[in-house]
N, C-alpha and C. Protein backbone atom coordinates (compact mmCIF):
# COMPACT_ATOMS: atom_id res chain seq x y z
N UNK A 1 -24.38 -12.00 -0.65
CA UNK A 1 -23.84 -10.85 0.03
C UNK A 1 -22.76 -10.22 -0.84
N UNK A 2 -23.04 -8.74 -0.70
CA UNK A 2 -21.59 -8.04 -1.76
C UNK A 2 -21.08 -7.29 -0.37
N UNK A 3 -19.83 -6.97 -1.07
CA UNK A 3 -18.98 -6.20 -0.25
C UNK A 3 -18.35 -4.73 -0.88
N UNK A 4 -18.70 -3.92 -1.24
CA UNK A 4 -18.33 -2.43 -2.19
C UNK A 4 -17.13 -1.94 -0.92
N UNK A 5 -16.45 -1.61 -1.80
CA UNK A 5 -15.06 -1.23 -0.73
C UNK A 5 -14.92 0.36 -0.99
N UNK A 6 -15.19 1.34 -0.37
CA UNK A 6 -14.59 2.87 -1.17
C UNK A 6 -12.91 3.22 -0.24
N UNK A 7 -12.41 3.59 -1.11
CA UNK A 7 -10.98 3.94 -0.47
C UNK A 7 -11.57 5.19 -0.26
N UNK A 8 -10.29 5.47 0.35
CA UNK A 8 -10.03 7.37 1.05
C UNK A 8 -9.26 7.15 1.94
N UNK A 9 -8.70 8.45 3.06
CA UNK A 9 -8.02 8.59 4.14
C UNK A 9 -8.59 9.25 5.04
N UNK A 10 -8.73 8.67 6.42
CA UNK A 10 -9.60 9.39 7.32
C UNK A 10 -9.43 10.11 7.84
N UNK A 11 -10.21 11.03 8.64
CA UNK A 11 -10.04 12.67 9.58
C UNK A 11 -10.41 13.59 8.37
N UNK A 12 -10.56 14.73 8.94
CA UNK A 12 -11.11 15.87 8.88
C UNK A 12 -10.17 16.46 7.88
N UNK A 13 -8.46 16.02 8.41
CA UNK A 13 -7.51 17.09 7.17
C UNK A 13 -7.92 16.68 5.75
N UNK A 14 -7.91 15.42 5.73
CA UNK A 14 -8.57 14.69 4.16
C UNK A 14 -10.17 14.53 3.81
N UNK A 15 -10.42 15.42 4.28
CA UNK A 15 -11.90 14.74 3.81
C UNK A 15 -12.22 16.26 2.80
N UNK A 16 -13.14 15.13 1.51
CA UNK A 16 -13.23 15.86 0.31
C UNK A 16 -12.40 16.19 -0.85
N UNK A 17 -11.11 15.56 -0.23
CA UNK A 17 -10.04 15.45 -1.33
C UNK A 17 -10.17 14.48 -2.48
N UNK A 18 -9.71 14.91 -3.37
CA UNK A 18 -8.97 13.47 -4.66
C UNK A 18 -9.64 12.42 -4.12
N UNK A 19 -8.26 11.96 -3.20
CA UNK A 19 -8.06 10.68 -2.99
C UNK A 19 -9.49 10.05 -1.80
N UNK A 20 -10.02 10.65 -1.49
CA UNK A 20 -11.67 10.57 -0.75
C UNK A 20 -12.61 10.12 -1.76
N UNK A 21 -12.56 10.26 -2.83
CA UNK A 21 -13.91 9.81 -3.75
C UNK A 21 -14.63 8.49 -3.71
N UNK A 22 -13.80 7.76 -3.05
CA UNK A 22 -14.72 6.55 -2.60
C UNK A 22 -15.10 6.46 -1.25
N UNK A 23 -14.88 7.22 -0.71
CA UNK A 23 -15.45 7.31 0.69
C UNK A 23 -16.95 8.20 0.45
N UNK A 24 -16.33 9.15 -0.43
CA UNK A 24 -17.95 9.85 -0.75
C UNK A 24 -19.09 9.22 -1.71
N UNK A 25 -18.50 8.22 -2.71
CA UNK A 25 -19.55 7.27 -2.84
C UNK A 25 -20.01 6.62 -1.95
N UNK A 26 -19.42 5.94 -1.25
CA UNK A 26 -20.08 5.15 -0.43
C UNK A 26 -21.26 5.84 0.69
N UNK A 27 -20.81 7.26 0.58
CA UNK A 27 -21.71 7.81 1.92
C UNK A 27 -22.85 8.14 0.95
N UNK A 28 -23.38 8.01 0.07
CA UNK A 28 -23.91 8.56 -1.20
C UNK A 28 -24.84 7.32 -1.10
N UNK A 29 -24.51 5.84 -1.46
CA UNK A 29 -25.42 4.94 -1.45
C UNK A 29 -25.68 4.60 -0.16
N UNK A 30 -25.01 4.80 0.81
CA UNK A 30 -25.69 4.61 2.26
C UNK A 30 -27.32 5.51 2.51
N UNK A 31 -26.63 6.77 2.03
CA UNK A 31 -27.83 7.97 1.79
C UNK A 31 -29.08 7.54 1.48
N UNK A 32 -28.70 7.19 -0.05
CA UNK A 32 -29.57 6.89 -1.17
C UNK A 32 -30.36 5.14 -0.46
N UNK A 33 -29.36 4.40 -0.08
CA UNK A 33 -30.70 3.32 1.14
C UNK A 33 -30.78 3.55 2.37
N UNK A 34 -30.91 4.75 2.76
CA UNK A 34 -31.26 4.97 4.47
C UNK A 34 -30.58 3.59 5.11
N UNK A 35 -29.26 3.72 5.07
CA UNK A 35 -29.00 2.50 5.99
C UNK A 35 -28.67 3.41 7.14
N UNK A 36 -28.32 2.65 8.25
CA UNK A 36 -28.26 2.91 9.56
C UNK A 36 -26.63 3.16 9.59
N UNK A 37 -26.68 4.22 10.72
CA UNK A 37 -24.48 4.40 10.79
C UNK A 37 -24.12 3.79 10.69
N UNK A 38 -22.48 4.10 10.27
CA UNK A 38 -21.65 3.27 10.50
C UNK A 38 -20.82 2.57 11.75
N UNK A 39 -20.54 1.15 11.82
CA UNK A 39 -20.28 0.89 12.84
C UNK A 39 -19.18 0.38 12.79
N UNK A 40 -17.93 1.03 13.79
CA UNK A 40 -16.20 0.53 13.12
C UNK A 40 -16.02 -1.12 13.42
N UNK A 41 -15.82 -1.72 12.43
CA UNK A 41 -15.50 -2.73 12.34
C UNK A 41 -14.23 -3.19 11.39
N UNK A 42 -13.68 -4.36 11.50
CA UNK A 42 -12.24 -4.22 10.39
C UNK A 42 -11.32 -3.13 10.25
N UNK A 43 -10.92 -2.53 11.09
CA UNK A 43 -10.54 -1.32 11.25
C UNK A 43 -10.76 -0.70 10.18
N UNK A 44 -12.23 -0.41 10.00
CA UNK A 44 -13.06 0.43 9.22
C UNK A 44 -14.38 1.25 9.52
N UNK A 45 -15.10 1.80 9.01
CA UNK A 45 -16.24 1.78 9.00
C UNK A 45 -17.49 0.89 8.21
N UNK A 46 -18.13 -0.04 8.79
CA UNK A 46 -19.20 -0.49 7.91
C UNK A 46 -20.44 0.03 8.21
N UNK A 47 -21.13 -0.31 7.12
CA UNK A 47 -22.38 0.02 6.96
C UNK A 47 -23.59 -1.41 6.01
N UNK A 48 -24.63 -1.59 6.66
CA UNK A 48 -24.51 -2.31 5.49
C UNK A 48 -26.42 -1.72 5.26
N UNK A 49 -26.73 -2.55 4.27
CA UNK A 49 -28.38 -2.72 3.93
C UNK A 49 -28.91 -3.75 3.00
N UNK A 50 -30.10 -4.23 3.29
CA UNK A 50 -30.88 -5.03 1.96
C UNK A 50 -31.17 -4.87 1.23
N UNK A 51 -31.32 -5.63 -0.48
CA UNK A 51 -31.05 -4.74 -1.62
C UNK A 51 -32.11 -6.02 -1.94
N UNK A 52 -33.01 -6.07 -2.56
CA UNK A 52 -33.90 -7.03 -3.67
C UNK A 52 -32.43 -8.34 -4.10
N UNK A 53 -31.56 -8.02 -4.35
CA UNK A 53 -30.70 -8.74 -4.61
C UNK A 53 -29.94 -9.62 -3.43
N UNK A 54 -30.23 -9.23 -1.75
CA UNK A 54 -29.33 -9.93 -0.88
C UNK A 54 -28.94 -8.40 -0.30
N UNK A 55 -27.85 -8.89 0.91
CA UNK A 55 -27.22 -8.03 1.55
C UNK A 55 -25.92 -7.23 1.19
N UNK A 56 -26.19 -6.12 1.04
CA UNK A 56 -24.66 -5.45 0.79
C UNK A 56 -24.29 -4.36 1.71
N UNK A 57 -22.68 -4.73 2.02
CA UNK A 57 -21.95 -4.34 3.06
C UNK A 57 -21.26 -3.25 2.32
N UNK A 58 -21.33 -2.23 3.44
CA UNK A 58 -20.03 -0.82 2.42
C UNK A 58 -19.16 -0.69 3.35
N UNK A 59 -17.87 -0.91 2.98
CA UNK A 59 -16.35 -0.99 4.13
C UNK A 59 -15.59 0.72 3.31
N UNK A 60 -15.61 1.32 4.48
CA UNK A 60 -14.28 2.67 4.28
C UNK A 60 -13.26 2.08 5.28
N UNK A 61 -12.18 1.48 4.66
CA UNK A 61 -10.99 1.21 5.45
C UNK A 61 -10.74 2.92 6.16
N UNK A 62 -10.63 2.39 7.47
CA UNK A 62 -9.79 3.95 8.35
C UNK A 62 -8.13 3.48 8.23
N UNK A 63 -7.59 2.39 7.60
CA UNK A 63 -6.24 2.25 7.25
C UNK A 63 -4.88 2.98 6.93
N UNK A 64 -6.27 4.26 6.56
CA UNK A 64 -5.01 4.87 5.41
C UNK A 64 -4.91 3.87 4.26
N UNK A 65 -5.26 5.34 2.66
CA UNK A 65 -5.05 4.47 1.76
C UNK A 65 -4.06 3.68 1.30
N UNK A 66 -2.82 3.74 1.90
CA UNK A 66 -2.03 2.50 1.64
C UNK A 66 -1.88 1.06 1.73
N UNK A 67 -2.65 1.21 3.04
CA UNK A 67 -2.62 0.02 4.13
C UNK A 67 -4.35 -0.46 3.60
N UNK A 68 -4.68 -0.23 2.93
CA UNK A 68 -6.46 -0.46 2.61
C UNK A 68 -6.67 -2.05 3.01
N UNK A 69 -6.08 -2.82 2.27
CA UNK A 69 -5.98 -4.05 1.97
C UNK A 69 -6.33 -4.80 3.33
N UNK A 70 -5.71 -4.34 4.49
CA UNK A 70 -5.54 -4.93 5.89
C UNK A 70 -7.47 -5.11 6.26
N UNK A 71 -7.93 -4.22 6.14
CA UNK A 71 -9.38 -3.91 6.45
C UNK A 71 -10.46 -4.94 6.08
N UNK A 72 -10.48 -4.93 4.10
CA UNK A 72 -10.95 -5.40 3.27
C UNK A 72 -10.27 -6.89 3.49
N UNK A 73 -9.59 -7.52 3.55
CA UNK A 73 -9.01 -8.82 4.26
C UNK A 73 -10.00 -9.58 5.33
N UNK A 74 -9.61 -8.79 6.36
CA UNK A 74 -10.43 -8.91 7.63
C UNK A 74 -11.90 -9.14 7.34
N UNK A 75 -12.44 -8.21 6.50
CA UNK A 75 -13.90 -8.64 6.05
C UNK A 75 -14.24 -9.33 4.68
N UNK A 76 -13.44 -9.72 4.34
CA UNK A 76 -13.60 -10.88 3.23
C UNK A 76 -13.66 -11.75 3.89
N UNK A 77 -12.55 -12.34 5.47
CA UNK A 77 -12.56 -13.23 5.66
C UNK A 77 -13.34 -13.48 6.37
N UNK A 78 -14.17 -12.69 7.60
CA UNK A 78 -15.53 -12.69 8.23
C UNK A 78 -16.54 -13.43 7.65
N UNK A 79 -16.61 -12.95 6.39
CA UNK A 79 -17.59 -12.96 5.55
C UNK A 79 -17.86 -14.59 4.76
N UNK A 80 -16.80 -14.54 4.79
CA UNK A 80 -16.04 -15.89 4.06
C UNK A 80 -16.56 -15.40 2.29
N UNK A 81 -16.34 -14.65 1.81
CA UNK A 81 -16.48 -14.28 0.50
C UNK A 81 -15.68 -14.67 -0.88
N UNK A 82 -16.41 -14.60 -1.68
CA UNK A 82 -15.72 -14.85 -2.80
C UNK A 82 -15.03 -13.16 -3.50
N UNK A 83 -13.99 -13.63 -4.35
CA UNK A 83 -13.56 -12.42 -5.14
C UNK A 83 -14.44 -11.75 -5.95
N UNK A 84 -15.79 -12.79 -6.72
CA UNK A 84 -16.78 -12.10 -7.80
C UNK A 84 -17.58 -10.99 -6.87
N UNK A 85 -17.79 -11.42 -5.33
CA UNK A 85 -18.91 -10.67 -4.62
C UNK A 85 -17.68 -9.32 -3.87
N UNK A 86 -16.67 -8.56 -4.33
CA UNK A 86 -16.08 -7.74 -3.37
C UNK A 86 -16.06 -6.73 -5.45
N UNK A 87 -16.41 -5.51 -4.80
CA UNK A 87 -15.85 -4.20 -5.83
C UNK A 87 -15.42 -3.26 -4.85
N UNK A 88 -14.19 -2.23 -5.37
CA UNK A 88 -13.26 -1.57 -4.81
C UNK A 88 -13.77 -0.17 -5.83
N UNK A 89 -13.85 0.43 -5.28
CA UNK A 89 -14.03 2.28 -5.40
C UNK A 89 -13.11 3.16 -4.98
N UNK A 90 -12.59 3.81 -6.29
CA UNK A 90 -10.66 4.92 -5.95
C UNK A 90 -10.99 5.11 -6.82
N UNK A 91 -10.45 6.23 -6.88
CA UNK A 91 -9.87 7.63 -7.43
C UNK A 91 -8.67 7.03 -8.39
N UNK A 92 -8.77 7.71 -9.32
CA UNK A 92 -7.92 7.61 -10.86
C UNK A 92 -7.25 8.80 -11.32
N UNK A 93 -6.22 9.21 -11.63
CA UNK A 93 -5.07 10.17 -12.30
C UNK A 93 -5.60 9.76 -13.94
N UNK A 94 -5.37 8.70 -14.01
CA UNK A 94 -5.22 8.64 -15.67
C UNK A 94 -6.90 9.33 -16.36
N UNK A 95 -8.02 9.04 -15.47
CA UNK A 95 -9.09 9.25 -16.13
C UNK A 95 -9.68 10.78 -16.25
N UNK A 96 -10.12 11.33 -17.42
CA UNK A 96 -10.53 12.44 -16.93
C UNK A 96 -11.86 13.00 -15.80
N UNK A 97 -11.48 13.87 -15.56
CA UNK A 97 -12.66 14.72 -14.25
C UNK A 97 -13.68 14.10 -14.58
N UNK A 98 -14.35 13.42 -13.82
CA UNK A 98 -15.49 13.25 -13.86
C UNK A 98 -15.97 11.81 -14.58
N UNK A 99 -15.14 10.83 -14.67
CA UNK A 99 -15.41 9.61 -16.00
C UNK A 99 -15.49 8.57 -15.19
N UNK A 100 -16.33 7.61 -14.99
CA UNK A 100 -16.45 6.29 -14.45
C UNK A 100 -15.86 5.73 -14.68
N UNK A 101 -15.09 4.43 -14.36
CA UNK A 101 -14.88 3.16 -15.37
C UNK A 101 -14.49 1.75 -14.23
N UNK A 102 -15.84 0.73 -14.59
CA UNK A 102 -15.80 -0.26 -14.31
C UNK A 102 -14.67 -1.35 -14.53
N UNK A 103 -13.99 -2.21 -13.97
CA UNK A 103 -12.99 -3.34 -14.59
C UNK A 103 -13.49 -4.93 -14.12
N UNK A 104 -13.32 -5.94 -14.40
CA UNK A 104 -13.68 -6.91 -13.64
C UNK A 104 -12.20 -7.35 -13.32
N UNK A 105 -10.98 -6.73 -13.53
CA UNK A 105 -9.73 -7.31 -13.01
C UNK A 105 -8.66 -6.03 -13.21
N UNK A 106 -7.48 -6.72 -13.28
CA UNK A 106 -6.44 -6.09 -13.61
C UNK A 106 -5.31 -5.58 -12.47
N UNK A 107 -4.73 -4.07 -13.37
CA UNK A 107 -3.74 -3.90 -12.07
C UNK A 107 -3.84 -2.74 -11.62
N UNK A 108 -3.44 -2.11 -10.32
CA UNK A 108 -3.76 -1.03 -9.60
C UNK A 108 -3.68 -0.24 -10.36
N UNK A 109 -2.98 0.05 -11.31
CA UNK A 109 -2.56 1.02 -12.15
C UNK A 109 -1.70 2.36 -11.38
N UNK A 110 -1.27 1.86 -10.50
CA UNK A 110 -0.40 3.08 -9.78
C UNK A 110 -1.39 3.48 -8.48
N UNK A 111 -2.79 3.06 -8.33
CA UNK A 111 -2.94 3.35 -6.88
C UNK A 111 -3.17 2.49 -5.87
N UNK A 112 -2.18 3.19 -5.00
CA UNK A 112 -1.83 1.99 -3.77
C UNK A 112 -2.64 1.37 -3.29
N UNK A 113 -3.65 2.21 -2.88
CA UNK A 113 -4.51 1.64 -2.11
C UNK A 113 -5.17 0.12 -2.82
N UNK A 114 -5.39 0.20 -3.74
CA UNK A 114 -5.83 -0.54 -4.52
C UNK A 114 -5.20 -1.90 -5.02
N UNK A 115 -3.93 -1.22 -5.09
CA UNK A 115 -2.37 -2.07 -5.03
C UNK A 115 -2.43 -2.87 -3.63
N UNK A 116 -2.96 -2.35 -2.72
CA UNK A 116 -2.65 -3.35 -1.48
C UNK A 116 -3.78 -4.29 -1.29
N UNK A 117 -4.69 -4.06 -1.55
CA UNK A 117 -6.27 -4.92 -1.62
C UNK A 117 -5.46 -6.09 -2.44
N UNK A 118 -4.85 -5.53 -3.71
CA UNK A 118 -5.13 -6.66 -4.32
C UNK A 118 -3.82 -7.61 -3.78
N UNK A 119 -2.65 -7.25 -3.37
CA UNK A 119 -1.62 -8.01 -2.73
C UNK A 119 -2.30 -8.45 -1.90
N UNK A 120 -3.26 -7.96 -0.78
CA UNK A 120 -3.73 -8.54 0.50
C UNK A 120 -4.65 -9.91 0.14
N UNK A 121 -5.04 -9.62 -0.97
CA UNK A 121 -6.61 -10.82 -1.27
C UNK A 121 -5.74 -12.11 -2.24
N UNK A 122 -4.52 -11.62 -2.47
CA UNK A 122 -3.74 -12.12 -3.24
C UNK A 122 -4.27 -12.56 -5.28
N UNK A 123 -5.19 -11.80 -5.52
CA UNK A 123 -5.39 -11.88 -7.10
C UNK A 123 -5.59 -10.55 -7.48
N UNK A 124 -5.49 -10.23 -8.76
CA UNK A 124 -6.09 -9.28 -9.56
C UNK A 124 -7.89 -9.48 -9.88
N UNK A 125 -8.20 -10.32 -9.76
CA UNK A 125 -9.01 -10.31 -9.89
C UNK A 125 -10.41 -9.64 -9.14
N UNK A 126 -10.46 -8.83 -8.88
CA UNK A 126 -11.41 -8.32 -8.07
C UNK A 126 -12.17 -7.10 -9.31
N UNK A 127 -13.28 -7.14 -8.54
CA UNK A 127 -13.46 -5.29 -9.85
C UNK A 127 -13.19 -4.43 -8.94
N UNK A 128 -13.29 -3.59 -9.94
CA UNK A 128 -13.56 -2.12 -9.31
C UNK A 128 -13.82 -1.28 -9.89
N UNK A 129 -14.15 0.25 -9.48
CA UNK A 129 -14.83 1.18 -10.25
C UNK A 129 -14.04 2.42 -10.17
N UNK A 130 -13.38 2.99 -11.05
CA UNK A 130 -12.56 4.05 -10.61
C UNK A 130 -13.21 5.34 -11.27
N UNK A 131 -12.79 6.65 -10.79
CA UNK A 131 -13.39 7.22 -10.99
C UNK A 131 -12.49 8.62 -11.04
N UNK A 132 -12.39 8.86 -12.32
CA UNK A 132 -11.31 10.43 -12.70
C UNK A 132 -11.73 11.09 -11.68
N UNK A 133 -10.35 11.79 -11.64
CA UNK A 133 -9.92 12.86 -10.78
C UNK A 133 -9.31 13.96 -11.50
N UNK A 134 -9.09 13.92 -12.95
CA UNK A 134 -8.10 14.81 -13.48
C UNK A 134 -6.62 14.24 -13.83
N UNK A 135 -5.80 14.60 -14.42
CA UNK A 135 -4.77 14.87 -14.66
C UNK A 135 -4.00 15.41 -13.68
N UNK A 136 -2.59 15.25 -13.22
CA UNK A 136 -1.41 15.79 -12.13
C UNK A 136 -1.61 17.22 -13.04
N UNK A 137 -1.57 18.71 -12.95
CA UNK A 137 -1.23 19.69 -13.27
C UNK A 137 0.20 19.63 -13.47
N UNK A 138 0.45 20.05 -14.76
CA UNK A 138 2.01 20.59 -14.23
C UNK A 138 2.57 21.57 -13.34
N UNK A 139 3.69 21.24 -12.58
CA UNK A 139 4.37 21.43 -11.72
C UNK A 139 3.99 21.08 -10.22
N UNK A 140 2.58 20.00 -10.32
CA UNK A 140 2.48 19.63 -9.12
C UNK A 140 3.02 17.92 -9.03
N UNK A 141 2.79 17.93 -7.96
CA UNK A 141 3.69 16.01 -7.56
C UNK A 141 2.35 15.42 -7.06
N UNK A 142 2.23 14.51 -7.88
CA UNK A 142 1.29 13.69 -7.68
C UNK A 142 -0.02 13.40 -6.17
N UNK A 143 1.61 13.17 -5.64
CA UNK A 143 0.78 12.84 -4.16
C UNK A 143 0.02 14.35 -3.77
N UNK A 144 0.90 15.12 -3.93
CA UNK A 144 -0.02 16.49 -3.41
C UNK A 144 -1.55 16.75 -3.87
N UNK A 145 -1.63 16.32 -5.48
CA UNK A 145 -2.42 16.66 -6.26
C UNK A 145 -3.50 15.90 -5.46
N UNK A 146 -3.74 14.44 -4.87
CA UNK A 146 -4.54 13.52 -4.64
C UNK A 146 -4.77 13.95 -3.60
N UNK A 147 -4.51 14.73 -2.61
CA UNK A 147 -4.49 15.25 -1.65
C UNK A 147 -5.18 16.61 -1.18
N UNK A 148 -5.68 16.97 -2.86
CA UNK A 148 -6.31 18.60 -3.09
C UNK A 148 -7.52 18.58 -3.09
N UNK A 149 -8.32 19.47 -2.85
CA UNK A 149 -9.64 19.81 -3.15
C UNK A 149 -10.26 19.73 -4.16
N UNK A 150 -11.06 19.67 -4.73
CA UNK A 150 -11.52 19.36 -6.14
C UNK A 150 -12.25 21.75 -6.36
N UNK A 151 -11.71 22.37 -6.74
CA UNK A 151 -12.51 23.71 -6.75
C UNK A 151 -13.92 23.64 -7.17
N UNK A 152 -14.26 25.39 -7.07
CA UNK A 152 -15.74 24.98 -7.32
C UNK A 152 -16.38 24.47 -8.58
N UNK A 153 -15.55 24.54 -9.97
CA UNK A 153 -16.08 24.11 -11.23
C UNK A 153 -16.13 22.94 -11.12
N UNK A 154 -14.98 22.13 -10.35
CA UNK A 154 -14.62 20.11 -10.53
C UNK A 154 -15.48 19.94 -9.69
N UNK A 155 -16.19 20.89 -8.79
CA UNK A 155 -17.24 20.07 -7.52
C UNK A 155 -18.28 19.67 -8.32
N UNK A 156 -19.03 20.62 -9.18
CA UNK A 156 -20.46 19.98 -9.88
C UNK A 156 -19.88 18.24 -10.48
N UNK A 157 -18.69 18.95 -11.36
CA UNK A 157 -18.52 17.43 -12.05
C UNK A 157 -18.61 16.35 -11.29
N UNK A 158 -17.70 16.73 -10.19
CA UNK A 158 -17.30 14.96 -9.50
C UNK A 158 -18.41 14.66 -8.37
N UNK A 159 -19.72 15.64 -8.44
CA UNK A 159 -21.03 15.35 -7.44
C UNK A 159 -21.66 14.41 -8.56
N UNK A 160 -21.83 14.78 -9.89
CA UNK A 160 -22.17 14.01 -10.78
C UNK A 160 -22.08 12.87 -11.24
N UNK A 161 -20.65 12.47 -10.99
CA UNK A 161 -19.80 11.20 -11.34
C UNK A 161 -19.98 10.61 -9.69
N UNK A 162 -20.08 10.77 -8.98
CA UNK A 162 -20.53 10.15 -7.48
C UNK A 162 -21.67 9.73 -7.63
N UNK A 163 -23.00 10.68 -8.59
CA UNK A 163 -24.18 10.23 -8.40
C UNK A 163 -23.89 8.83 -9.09
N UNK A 164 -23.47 8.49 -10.27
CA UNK A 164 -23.44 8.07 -11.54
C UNK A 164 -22.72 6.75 -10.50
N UNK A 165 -21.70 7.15 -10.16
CA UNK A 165 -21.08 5.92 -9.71
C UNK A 165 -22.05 4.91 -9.06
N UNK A 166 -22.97 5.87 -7.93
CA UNK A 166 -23.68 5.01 -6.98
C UNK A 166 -24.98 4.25 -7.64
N UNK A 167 -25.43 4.78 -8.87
CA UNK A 167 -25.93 4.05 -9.59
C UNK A 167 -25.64 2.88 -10.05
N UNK A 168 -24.52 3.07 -10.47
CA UNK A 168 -23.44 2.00 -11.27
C UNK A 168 -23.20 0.88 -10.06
N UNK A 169 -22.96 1.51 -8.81
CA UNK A 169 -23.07 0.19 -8.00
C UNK A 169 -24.06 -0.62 -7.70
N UNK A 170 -25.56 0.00 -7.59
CA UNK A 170 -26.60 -0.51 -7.34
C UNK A 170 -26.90 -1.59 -8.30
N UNK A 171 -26.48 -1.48 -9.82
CA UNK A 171 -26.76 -2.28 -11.06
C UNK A 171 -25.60 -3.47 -10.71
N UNK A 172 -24.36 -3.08 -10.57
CA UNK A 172 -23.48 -4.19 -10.73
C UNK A 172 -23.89 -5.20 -9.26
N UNK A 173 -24.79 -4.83 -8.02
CA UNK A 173 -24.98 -5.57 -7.03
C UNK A 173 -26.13 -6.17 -7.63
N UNK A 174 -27.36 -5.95 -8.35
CA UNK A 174 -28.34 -6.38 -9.45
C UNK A 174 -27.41 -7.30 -10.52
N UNK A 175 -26.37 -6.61 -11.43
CA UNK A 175 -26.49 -7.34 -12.72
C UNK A 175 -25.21 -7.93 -12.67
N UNK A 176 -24.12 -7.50 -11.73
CA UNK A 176 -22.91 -8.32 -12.27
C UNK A 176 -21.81 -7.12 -13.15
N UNK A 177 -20.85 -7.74 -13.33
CA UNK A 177 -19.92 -6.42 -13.24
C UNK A 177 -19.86 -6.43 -15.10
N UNK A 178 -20.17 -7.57 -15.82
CA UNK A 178 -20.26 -7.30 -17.10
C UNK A 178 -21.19 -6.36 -17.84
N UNK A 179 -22.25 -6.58 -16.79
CA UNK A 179 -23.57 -5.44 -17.58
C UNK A 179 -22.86 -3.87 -16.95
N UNK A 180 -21.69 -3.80 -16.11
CA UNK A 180 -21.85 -2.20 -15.52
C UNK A 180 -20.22 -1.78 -16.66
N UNK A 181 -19.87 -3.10 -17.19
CA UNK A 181 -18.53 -2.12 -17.79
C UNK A 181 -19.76 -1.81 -19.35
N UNK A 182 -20.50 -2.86 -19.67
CA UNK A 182 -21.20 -2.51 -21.07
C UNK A 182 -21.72 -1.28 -21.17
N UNK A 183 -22.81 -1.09 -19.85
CA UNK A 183 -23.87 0.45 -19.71
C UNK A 183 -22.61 1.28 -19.28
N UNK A 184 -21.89 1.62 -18.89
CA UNK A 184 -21.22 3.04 -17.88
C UNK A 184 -19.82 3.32 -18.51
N UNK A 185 -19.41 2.29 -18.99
CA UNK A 185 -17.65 2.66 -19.23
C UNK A 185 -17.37 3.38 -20.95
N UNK A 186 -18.84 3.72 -21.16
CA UNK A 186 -18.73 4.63 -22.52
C UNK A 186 -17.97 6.38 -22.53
N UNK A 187 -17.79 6.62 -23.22
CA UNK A 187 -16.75 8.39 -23.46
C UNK A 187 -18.24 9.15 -22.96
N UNK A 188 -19.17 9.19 -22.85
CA UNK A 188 -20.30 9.89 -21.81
C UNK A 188 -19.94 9.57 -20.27
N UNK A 189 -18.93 8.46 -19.88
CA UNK A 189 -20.03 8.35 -18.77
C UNK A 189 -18.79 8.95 -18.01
């Protein structure tokens, strides 16, 4: 059993923003396997389906991305899971528009949400897949920026990098998170 985690913040004011891009992957491979709604669980939404590989579960913490961790907890521990079988999906500042990039560890790198998963599960060790958002513009403040719309030129890109991502998850629930940083985390992807 895997567990793919997409961050975001829920309701209607946030949806489609920045900081949503893993909520829209995830609705992307739900799509892409006709799984059945979501049903709130972990104070989240899950979803899950059968994959040739076993069962995989997709959790959108409704937490608020700060609080993510509380959710993803709750269903690790349901689950009784290991750290190799959980990947986390957010949104990235440092990467450019549109760029994948797989990790099998490390550190939030400045996003919370991500920051709290990993305090909550208590290791770095988890993967995850982040996925550019751009650069802060100058003269905007960060949080606002994560908080913005992507316009109509960044929409093609980051529909692209969603497709790409949900690919990228389907392989790493197949191959393991070493074959998805080798194939995807190249200056193409």
């Amino acid at each position: 059993m895997k567990l793919i985690v997409g961050l975001g913040n829920p309701g209607r004011k946030y949806q489609s923003t920045r900081h949503n891009v893993g909520y829209e992957v995830l609705a992307r491979l739900a799509q892409q396997h006709a799984a059945g709604p979501p049903v709130g669980k972990f104070q989240g939404e899950l979803v899950d389906y059968g994959s040739p590989s076993g069962r995989v579960l997709l959790l959108s913490p409704l937490t608020y991305m700060n609080r993510s961790g509380q959710s993803v907890r709750a269903a690790f521990d349901f689950y009784k899971l290991e750290l190799a079988d959980v990947i986390v999906v957010c949104d990235d500042l440092s990467l450019p528009l549109g760029r994948i990039r797989f990790r099998s560890h490390g550190s939030a790198g400045g996003q919370k949400g991500l920051a709290d998963v990993i305090q909550r599960l208590g290791s770095d060790q988890v993967a995850r897949l982040r996925i550019g958002i751009g650069a802060v513009p100058s003269g905007w403040d960060a949080a606002d920026f994560v908080l913005s719309r992507f316009d109509a030129d960044e929409r093609g890109e980051i529909d692209q990098a969603i497709l790409r991502a949900a690919q990228g998850l389907d392989d790493w629930v197949s191959h393991g998170i070493d074959y998805c940083m080798n194939h995807y985390n190249s200056s193409l992807s």
